[in-house]
N, C-alpha and C. Protein backbone atom coordinates (compact mmCIF):
# COMPACT_ATOMS: atom_id res chain seq x y z
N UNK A 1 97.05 149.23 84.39
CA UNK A 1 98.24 149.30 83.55
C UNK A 1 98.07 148.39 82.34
N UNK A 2 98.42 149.06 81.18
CA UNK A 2 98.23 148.00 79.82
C UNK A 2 99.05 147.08 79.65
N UNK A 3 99.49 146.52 78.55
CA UNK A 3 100.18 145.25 78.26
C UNK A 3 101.25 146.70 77.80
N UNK A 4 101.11 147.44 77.37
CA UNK A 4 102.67 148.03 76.72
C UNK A 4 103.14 148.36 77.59
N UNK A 5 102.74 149.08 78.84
CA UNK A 5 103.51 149.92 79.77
C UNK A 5 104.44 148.81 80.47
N UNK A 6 103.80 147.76 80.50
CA UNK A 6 104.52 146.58 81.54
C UNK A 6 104.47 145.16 80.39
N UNK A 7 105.28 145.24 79.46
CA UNK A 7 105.19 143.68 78.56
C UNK A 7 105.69 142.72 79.32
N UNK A 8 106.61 142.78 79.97
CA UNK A 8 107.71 141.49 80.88
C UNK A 8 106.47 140.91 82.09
N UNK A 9 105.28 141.75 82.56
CA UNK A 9 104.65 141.24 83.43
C UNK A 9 103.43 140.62 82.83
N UNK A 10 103.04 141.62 82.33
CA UNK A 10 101.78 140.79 81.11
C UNK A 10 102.25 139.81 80.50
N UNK A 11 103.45 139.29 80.01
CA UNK A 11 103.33 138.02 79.58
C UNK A 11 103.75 136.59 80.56
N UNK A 12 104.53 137.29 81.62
CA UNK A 12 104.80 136.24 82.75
C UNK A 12 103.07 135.89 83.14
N UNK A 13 102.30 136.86 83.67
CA UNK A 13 101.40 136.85 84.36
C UNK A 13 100.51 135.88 83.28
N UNK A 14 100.23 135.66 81.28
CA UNK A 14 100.30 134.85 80.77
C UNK A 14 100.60 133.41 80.99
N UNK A 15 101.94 133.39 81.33
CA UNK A 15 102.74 131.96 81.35
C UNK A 15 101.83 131.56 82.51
N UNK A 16 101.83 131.95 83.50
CA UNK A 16 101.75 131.78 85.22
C UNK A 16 100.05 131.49 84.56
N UNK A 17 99.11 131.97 83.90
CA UNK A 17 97.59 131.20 83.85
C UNK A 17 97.59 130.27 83.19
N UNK A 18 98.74 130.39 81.95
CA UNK A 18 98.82 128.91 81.75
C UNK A 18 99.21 128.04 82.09
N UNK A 19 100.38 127.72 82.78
CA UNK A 19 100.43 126.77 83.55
C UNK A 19 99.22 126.03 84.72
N UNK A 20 98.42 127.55 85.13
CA UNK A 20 97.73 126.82 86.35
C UNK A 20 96.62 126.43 85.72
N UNK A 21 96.07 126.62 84.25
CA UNK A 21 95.06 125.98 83.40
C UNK A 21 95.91 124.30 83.31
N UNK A 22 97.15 124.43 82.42
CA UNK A 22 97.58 123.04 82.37
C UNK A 22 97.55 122.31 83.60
N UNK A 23 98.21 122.47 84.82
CA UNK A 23 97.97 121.91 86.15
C UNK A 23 96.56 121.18 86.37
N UNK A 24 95.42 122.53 86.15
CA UNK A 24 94.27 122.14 86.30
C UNK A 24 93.79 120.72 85.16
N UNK A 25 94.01 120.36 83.95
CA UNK A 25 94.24 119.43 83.16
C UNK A 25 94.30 118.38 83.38
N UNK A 26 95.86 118.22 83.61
CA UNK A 26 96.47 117.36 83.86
C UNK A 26 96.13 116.38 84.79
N UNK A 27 96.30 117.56 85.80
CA UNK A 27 95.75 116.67 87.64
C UNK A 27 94.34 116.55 87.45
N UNK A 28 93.17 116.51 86.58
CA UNK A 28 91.88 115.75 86.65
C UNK A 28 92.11 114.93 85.85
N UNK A 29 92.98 114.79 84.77
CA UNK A 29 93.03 113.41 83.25
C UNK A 29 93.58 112.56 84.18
N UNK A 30 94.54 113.02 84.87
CA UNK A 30 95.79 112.21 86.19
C UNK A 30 94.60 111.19 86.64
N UNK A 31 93.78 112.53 87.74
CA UNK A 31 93.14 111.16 88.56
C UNK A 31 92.11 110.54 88.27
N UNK A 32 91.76 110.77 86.43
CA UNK A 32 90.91 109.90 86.16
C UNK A 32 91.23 108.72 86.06
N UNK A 33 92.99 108.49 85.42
CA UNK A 33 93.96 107.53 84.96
C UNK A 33 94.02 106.41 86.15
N UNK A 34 93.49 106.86 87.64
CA UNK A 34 94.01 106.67 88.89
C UNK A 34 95.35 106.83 89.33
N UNK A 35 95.77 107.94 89.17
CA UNK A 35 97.36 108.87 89.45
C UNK A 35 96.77 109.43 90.59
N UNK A 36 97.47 109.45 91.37
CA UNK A 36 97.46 110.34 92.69
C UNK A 36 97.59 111.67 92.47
N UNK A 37 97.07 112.81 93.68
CA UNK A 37 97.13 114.42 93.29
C UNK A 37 98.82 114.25 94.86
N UNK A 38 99.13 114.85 94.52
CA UNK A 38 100.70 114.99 95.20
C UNK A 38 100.68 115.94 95.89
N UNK A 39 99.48 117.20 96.44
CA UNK A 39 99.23 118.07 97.44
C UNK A 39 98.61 117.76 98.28
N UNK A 40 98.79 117.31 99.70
CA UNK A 40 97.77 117.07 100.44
C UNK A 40 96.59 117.97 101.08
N UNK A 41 97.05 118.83 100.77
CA UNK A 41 95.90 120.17 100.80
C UNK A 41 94.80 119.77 100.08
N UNK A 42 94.83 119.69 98.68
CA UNK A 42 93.97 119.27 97.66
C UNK A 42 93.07 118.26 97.95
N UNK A 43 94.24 116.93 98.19
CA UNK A 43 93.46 115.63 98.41
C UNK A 43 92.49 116.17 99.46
N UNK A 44 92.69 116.91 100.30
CA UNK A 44 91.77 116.77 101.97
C UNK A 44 90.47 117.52 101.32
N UNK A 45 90.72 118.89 100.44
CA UNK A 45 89.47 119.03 99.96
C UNK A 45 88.54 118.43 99.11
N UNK A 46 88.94 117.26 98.77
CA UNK A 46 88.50 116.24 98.08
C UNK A 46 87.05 116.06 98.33
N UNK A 47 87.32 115.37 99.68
CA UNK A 47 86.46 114.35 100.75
C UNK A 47 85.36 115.85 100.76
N UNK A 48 85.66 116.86 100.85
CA UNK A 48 84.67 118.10 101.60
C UNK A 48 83.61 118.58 100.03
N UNK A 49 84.32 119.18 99.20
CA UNK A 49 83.66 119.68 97.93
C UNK A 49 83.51 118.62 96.59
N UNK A 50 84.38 117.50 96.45
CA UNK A 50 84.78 116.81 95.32
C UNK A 50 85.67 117.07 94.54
N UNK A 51 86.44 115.81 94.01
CA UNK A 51 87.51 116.31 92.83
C UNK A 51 87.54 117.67 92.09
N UNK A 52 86.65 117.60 90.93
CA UNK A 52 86.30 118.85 89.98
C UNK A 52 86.27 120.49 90.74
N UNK A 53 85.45 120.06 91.71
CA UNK A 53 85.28 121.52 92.43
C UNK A 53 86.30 121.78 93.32
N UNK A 54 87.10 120.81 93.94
CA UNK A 54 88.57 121.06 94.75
C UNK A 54 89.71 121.92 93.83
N UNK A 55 89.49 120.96 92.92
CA UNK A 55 90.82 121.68 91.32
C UNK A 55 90.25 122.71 91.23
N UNK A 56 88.59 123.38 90.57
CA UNK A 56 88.36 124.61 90.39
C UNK A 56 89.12 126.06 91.18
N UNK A 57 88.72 125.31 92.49
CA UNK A 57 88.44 126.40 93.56
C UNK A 57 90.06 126.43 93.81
N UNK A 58 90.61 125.19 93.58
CA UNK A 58 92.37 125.80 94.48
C UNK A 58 92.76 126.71 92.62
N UNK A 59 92.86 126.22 91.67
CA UNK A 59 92.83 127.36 90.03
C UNK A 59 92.81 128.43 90.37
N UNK A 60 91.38 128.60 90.77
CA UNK A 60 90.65 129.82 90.94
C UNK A 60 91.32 130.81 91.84
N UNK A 61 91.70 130.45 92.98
CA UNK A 61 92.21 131.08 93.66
C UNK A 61 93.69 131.70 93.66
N UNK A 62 94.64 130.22 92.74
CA UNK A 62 95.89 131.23 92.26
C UNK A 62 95.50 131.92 91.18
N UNK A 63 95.02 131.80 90.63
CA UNK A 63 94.19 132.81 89.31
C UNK A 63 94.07 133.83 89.75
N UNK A 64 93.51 133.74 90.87
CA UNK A 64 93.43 135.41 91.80
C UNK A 64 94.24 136.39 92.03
N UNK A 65 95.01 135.44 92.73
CA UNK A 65 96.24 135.97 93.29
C UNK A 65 97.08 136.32 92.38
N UNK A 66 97.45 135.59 91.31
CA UNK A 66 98.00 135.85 89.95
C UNK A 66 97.65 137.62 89.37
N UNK A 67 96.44 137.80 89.29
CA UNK A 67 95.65 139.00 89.26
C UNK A 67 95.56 140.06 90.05
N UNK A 68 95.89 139.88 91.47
CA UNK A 68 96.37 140.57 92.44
C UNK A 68 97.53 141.43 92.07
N UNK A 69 99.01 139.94 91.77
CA UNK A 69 100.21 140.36 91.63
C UNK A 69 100.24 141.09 90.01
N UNK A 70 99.51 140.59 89.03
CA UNK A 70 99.56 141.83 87.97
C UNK A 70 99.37 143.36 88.06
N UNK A 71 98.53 143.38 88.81
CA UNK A 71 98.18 144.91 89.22
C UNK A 71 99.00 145.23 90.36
N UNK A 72 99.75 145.26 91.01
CA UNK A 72 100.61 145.44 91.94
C UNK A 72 101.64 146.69 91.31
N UNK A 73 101.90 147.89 92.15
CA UNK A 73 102.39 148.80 91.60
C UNK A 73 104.27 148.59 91.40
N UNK A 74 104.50 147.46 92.36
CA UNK A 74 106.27 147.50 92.18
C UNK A 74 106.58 146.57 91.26
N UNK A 75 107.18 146.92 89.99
CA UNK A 75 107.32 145.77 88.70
C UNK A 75 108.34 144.81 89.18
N UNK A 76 109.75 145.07 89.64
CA UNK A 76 110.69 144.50 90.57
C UNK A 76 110.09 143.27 91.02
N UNK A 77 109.03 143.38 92.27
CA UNK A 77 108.60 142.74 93.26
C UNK A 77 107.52 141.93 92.20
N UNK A 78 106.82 142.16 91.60
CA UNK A 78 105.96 141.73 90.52
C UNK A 78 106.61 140.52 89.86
N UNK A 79 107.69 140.79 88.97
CA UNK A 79 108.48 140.30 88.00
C UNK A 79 109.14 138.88 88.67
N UNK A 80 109.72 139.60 90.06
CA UNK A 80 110.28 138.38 90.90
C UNK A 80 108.99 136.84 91.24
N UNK A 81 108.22 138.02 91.91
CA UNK A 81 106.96 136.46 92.12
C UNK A 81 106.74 135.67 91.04
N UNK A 82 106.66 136.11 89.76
CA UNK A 82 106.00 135.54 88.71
C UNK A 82 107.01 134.92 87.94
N UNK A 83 108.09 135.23 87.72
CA UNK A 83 109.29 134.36 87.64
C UNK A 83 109.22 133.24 89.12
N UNK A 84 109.11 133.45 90.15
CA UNK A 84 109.01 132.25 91.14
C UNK A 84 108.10 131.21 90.97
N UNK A 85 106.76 131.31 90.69
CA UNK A 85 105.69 130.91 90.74
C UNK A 85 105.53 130.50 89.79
N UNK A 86 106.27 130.75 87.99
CA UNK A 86 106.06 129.84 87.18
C UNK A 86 107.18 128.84 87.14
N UNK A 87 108.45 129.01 87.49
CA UNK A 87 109.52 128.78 87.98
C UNK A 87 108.94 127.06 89.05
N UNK A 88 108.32 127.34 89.84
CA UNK A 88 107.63 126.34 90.92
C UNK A 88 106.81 125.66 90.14
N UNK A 89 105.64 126.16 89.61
CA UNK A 89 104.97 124.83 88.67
C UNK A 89 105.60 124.45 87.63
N UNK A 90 106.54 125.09 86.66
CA UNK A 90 106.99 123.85 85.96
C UNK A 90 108.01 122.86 86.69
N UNK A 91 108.44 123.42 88.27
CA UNK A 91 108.93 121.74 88.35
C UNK A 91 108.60 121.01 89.08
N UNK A 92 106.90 121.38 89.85
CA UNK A 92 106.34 120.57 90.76
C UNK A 92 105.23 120.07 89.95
N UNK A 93 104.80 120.75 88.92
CA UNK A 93 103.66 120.24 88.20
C UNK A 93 104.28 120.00 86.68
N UNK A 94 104.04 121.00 85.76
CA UNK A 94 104.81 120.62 84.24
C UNK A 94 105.58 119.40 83.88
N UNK A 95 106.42 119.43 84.66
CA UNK A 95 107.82 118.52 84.58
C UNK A 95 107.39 117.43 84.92
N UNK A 96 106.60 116.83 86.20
CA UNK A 96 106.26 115.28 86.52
C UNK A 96 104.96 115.07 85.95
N UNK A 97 104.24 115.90 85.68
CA UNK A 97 102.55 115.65 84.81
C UNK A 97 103.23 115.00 83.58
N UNK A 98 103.91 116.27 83.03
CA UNK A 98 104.33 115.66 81.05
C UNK A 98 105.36 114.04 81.30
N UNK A 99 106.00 114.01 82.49
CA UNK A 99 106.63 112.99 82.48
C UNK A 99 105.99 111.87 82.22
N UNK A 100 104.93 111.64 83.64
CA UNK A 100 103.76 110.58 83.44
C UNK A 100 103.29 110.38 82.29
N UNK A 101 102.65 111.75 81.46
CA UNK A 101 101.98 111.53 80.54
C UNK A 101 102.75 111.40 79.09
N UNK A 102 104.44 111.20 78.88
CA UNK A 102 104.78 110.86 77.90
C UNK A 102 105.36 109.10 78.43
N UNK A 103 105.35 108.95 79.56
CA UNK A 103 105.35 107.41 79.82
C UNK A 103 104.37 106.90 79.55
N UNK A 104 103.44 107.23 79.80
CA UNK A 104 102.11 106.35 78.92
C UNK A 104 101.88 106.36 77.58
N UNK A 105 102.36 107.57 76.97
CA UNK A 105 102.38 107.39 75.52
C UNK A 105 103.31 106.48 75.28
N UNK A 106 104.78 105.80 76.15
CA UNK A 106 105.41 105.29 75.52
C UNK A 106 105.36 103.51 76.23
N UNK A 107 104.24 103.77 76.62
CA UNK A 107 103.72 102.37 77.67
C UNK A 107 104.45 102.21 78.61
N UNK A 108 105.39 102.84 79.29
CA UNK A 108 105.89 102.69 80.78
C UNK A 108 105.18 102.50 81.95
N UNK A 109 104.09 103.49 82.04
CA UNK A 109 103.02 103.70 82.55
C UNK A 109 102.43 102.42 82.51
């Protein structure tokens, strides 16, 4: 399906890689800063693959899934996830990443 037949999903499905690019960002500048990662999922793959390749591979994988739900034939059911899911990272990730990182611009941090 092209970007015209479905614009409302092609550009959510947009928002939704960018965010999980910014996520991906953030949370490695984070724990270079020594900021903690706030998923314990993540942290545990830490210890197994390493930082860089933990962030890749968990990206990668909503990236997937992201790609899954674009091609998905019910726009309804489509539209809803991707409104959820960008909906969820800007306020588990977006919202406390930019926080941190405009406290340090303003030396709080």
């Amino acid at each position: 399906m092209s970007f015209a037949e479905r614009p409302l999903v092609h550009r959510l499905f947009v928002l939704n890689i960018a965010l999980q690019a910014f996520d991906l960002i953030a949370t490695y500048q984070g724990l270079q800063l020594g900021w903690r990662e706030a998923n314990p999922i993540i942290v545990a793959a830490f210890d197994y693959v390493g930082t860089g390749p933990a962030l890749v591979l968990f990206k990668l994988k909503a990236c997937g899934f992201l790609l899954f739900l674009r091609y998905l034939g019910d726009e309804g059911l489509v539209t809803t996830a991707m409104h959820l899911t960008a909906g969820t990272y800007a306020a588990l990730s977006l919202g406390p990443w930019l926080a941190k990182y405009v406290g340090l611009l303003l030396g709080v941090m």
